[in-house]
N, C-alpha and C. Protein backbone atom coordinates (compact mmCIF):
# COMPACT_ATOMS: atom_id res chain seq x y z
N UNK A 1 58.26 -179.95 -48.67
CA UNK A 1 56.85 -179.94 -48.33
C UNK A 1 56.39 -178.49 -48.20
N UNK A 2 55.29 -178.24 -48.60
CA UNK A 2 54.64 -177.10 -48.49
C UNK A 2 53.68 -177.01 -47.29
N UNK A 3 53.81 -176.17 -46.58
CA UNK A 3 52.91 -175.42 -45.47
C UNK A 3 52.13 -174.09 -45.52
N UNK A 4 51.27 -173.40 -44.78
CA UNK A 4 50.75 -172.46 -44.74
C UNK A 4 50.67 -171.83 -43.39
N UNK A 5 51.01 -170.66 -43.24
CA UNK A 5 50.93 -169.79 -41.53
C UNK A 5 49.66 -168.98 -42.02
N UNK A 6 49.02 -168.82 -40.99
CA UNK A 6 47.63 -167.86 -41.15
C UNK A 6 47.68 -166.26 -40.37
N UNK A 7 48.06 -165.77 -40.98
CA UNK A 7 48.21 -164.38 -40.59
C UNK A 7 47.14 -163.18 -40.54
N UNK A 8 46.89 -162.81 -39.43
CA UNK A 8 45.35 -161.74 -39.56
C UNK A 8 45.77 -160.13 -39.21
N UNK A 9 45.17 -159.41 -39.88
CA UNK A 9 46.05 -157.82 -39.59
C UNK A 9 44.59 -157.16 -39.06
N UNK A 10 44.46 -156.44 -38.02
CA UNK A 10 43.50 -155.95 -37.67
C UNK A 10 43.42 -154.34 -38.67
N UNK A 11 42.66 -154.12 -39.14
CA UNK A 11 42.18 -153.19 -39.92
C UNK A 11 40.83 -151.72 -39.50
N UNK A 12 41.63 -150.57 -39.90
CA UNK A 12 39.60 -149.87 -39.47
C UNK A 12 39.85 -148.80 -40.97
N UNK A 13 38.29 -148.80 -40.98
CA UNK A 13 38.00 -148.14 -42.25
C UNK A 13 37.06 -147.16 -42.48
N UNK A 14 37.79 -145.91 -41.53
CA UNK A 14 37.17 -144.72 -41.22
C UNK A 14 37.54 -143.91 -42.29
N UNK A 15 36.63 -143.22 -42.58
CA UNK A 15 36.61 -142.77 -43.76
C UNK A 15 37.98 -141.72 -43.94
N UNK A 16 38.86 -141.99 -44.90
CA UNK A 16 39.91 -141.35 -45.12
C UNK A 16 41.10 -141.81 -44.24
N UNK A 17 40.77 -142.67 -43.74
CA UNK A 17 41.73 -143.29 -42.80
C UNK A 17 41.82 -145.08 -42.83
N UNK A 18 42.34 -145.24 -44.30
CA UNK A 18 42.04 -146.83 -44.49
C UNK A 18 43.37 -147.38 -44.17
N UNK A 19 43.64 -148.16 -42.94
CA UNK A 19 44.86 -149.06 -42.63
C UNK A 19 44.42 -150.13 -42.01
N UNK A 20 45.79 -150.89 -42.44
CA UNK A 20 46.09 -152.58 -41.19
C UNK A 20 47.21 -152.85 -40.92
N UNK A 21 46.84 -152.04 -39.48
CA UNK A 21 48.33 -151.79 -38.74
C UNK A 21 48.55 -153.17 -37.95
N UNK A 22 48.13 -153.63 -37.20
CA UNK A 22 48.49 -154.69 -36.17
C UNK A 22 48.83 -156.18 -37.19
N UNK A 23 50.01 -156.81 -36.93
CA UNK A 23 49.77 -158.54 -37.48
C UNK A 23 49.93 -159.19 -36.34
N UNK A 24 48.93 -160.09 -36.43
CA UNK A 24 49.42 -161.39 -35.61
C UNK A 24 49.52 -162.81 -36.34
N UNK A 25 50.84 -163.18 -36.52
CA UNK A 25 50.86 -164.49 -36.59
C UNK A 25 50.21 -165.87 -35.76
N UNK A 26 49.18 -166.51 -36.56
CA UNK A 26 48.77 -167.19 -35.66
C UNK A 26 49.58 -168.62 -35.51
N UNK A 27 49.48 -169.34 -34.47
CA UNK A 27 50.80 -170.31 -33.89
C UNK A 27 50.07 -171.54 -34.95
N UNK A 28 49.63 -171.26 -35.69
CA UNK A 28 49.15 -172.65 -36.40
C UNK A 28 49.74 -173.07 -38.18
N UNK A 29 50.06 -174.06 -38.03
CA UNK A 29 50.65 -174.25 -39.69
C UNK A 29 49.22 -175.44 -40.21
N UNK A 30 49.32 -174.89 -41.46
CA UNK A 30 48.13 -175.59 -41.99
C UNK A 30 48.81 -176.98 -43.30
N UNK A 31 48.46 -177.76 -43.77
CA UNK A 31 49.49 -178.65 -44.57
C UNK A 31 48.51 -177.84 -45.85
N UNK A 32 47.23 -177.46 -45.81
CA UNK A 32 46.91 -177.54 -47.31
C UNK A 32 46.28 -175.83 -47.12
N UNK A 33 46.44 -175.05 -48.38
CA UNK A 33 45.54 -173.87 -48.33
C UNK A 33 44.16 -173.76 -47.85
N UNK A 34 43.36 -174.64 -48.15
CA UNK A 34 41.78 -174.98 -47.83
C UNK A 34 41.38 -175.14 -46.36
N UNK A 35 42.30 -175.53 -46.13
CA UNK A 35 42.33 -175.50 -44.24
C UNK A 35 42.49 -174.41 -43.28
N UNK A 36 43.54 -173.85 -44.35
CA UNK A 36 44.24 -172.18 -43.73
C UNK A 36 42.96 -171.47 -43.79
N UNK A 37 42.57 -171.10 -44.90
CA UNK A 37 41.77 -170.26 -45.56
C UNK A 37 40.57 -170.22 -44.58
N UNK A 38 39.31 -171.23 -44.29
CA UNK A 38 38.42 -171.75 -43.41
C UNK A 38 38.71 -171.43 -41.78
N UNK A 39 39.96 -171.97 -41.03
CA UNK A 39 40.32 -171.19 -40.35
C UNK A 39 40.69 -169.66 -39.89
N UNK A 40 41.33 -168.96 -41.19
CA UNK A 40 41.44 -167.55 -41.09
C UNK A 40 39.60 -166.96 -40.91
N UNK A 41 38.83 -167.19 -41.57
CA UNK A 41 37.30 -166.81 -41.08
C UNK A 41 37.18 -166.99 -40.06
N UNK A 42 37.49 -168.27 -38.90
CA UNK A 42 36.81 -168.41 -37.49
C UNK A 42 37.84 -167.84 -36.67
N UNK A 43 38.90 -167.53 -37.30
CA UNK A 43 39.79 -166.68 -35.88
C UNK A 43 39.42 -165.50 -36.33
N UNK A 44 38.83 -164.97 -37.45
CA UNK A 44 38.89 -163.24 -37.57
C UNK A 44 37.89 -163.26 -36.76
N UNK A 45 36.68 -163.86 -36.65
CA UNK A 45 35.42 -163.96 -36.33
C UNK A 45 35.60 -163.61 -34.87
N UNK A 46 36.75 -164.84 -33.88
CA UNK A 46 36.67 -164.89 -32.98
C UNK A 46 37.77 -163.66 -32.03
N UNK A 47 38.16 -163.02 -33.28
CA UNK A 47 39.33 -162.31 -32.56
C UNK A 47 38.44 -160.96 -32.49
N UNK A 48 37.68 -160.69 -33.23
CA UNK A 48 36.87 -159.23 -33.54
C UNK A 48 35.96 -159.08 -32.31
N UNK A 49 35.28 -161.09 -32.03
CA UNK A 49 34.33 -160.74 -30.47
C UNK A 49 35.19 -160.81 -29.25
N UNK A 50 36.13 -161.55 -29.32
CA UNK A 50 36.45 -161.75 -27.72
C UNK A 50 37.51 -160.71 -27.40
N UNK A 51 37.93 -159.46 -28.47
CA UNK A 51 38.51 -158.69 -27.92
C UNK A 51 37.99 -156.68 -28.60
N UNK A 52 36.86 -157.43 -28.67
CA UNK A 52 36.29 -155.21 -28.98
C UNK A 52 34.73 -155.78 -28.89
N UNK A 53 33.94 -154.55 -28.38
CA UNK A 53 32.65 -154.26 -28.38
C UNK A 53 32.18 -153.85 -29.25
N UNK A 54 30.81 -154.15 -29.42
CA UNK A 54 30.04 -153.51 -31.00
C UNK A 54 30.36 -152.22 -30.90
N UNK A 55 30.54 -151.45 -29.97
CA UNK A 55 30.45 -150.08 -29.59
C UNK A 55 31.67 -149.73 -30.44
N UNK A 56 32.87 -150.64 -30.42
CA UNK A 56 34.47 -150.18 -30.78
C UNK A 56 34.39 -150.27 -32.13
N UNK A 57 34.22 -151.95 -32.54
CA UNK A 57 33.72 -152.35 -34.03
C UNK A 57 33.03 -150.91 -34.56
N UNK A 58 31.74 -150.65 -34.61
CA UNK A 58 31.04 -149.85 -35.00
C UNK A 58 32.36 -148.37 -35.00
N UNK A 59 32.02 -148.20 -34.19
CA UNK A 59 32.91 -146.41 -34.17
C UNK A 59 34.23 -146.77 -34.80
N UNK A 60 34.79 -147.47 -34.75
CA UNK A 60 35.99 -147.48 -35.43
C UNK A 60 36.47 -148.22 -37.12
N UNK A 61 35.00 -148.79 -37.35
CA UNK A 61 35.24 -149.81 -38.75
C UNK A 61 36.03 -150.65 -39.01
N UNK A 62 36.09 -151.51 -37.58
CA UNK A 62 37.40 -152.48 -37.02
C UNK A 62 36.66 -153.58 -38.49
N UNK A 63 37.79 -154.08 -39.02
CA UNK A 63 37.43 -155.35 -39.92
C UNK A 63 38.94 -156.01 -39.59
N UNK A 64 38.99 -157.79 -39.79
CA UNK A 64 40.00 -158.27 -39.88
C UNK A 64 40.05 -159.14 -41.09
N UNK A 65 41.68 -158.34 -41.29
CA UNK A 65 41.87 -159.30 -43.15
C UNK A 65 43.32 -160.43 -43.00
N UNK A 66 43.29 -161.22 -43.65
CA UNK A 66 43.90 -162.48 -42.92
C UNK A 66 44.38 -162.80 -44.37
N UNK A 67 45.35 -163.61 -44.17
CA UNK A 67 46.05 -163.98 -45.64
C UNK A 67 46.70 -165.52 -45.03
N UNK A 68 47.17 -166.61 -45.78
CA UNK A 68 47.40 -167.85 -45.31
C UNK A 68 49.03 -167.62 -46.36
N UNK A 69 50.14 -167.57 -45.74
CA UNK A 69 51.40 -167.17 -46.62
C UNK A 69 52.29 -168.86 -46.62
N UNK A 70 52.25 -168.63 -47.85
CA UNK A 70 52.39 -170.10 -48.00
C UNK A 70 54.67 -170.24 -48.01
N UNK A 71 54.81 -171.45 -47.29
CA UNK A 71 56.37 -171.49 -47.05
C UNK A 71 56.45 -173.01 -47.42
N UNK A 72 58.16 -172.81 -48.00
CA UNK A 72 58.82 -174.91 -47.69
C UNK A 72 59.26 -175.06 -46.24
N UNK A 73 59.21 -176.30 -46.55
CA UNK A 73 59.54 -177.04 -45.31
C UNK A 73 60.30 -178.10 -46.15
N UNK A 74 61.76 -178.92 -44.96
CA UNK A 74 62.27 -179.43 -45.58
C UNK A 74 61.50 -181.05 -45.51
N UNK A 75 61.66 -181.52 -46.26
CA UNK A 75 60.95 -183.10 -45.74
C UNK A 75 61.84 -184.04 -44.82
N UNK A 76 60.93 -184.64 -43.68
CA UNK A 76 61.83 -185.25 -42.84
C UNK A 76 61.65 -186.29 -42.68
């Protein structure tokens, strides 16, 4: 069986200084890509407000980029 983990890397994109240092694995497995994918938008969304200020966002060019890495699973 195929699964998906949703993985988000916090990113800033100050000029001359383009990285995405931080990952967090998020604790969720998805069964289909389309699910992952939809989710990775509302946790970047929600991870960007409930942990930095426009003030940080802004001055720092905080963006979050998220990828859904697809794995087997054995069938049980």
């Amino acid at each position: 069986m195929t699964k998906f983990i949703l993985m988000l890397y916090l990113c800033t994109s100050v000029p001359g200084n383009l990285k995405c240092e931080q990952e967090a694995i998020m604790p969720f497995e998805y069964l289909d890509y389309s699910t992952c994918v939809v989710h990775g938008y509302i946790h970047a969304r929600n991870h960007l407000m409930q942990n930095y200020t426009v003030e940080e966002v802004n001055m720092d060019k905080l963006a979050i980029r998220f990828e859904c890495k697809e794995f087997k699973t054995e069938n049980t």
